[in-house]
C-alpha atoms as a PDB file:
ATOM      1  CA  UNK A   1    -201.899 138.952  25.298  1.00  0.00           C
ATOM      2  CA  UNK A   2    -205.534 138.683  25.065  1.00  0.00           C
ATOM      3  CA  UNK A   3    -206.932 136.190  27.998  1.00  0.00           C
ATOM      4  CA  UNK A   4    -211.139 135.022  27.662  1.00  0.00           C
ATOM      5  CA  UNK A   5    -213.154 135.000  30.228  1.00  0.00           C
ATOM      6  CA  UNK A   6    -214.799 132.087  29.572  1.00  0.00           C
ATOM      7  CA  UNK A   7    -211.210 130.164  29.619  1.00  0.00           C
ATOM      8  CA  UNK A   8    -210.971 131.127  33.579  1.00  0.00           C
ATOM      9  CA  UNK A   9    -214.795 130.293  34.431  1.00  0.00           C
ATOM     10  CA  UNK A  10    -215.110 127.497  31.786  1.00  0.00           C
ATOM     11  CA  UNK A  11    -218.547 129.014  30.945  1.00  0.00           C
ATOM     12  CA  UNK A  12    -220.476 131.001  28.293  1.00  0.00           C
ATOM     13  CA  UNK A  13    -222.486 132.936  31.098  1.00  0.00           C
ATOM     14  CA  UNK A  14    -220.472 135.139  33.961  1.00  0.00           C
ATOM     15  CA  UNK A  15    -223.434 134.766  35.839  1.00  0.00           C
ATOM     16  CA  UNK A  16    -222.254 134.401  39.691  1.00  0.00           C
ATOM     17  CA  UNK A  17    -220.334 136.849  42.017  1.00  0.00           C
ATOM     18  CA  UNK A  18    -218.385 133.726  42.538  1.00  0.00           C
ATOM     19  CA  UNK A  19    -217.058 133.850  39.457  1.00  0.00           C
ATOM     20  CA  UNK A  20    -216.259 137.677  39.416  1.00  0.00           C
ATOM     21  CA  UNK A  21    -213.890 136.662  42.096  1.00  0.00           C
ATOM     22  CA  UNK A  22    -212.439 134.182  40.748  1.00  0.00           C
ATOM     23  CA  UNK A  23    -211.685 136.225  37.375  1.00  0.00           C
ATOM     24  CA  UNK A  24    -210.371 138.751  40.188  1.00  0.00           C
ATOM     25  CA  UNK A  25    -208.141 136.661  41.437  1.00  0.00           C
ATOM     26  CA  UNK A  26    -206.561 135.775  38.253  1.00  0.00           C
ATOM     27  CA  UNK A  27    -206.160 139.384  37.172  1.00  0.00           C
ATOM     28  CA  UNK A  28    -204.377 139.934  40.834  1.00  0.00           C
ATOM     29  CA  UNK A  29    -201.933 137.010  40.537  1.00  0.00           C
ATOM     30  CA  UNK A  30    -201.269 137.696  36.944  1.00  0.00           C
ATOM     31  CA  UNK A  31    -200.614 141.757  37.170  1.00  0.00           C
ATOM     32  CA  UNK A  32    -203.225 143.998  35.980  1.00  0.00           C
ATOM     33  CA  UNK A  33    -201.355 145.566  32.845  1.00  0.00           C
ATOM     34  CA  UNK A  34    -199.751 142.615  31.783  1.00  0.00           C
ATOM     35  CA  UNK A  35    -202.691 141.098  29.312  1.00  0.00           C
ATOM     36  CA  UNK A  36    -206.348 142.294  28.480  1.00  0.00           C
ATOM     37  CA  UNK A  37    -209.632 140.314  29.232  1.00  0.00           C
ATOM     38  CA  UNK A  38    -212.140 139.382  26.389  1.00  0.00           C
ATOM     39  CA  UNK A  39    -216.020 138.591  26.936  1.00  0.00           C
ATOM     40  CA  UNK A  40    -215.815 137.169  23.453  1.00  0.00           C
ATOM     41  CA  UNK A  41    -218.105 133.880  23.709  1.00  0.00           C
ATOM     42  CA  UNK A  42    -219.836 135.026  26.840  1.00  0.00           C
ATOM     43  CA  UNK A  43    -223.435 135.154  26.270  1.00  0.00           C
ATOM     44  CA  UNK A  44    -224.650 136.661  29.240  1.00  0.00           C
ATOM     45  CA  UNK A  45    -222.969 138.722  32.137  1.00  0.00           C
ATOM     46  CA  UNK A  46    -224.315 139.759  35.364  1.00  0.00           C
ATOM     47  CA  UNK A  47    -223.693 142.877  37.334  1.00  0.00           C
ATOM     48  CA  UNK A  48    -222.851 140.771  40.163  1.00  0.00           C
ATOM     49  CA  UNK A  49    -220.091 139.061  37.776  1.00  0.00           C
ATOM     50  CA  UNK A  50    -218.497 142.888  37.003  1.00  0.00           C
ATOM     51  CA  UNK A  51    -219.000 143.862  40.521  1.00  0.00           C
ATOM     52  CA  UNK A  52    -216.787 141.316  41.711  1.00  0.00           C
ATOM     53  CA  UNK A  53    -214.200 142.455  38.857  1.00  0.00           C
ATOM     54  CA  UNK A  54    -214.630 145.590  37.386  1.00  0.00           C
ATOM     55  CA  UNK A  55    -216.563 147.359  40.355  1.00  0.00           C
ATOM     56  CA  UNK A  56    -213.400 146.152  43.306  1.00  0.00           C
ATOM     57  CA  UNK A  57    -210.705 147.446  41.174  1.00  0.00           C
ATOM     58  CA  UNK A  58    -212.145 150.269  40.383  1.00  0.00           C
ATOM     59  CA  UNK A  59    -212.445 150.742  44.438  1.00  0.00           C
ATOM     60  CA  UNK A  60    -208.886 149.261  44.793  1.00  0.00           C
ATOM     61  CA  UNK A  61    -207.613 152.108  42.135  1.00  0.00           C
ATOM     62  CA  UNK A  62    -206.311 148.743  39.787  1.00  0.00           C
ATOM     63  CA  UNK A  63    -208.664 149.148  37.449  1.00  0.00           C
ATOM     64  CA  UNK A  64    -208.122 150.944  33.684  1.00  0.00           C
ATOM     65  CA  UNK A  65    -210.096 150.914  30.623  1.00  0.00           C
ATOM     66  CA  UNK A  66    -207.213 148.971  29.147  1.00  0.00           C
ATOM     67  CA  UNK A  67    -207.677 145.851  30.353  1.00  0.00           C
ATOM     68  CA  UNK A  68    -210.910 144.927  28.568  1.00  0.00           C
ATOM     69  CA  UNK A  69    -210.340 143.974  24.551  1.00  0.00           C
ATOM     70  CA  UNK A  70    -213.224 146.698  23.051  1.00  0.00           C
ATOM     71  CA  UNK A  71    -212.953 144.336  19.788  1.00  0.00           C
ATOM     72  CA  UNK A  72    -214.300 141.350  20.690  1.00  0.00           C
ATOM     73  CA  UNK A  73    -216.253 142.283  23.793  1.00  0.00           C
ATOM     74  CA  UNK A  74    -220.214 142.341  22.887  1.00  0.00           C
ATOM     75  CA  UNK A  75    -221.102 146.212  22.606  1.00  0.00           C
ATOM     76  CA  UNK A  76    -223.984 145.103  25.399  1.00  0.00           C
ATOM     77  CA  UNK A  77    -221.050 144.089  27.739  1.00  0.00           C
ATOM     78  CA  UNK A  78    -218.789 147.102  27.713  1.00  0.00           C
ATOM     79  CA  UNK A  79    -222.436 149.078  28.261  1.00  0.00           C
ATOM     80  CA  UNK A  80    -222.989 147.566  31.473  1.00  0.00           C
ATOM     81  CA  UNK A  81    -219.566 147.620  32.120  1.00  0.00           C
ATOM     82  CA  UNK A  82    -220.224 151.052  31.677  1.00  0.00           C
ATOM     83  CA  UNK A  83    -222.582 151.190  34.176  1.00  0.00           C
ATOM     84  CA  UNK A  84    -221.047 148.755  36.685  1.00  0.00           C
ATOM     85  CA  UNK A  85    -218.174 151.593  36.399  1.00  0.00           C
ATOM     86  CA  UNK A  86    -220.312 154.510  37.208  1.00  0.00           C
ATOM     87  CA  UNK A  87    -221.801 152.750  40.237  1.00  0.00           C
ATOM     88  CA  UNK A  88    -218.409 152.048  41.430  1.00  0.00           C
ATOM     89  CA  UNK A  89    -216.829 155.483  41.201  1.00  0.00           C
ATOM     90  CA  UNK A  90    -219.920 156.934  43.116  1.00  0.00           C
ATOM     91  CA  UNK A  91    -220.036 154.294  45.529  1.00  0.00           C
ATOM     92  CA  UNK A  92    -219.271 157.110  47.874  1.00  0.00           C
ATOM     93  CA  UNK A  93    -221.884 158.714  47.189  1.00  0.00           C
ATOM     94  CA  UNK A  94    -224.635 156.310  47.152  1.00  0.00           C
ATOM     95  CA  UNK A  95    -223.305 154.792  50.256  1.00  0.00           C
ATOM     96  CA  UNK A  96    -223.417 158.010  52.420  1.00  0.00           C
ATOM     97  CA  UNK A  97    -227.267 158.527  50.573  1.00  0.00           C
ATOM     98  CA  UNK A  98    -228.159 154.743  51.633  1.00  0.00           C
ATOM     99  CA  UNK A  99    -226.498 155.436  55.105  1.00  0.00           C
ATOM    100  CA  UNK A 100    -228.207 158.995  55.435  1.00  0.00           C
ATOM    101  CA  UNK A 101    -231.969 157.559  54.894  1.00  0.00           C
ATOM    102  CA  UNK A 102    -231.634 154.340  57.391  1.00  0.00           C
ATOM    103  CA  UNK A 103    -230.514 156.927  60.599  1.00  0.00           C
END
């Protein structure tokens, strides 16, 4: 079952972090492998929007490629979902870097 995003945030931007989370908490009370999640009709996302999704599952170990529809997501999307991915798997590393040059 394909689910849009823009069905849960009744919106054509996922702008806010707010809504991240609240896309989160669908994909949590609904099961993670059950359905896959479509940007189709979202005009504009916002790294805060796939950091409150993508980037806490990834953290949480929830998170597989599977659960975003790579047909009718924008090819700009899944790029900087791309990206929001890579941040999130070295979050690690950039934290202990951050941590390392405020001491």
């Amino acid at each position: 079952m394909t689910v849009l995003i823009n069905d849960i945030i009744n919106a054509a931007n996922a702008i806010s972090h707010s809504d991240g989370e609240r896309v989160y908490g669908f994909l949590k009370e609904k099961g993670y492998e059950d359905f896959t999640l479509s940007f189709e009709g979202i005009n504009r996302v916002s790294t805060s929007f796939l950091n409150a999704v993508i980037g806490r599952m990834i953290l949480e170990k929830t998170y597989s490629d599977k659960i975003i529809d790579q047909k009718t997501t924008p090819t700009i999307i899944l790029n900087k979902i791309k990206s929001v991915k890579e941040n999130a798997i070295h979050f690690p590393i950039y934290n202990r870097i951050v941590n390392d040059v405020q001491c």
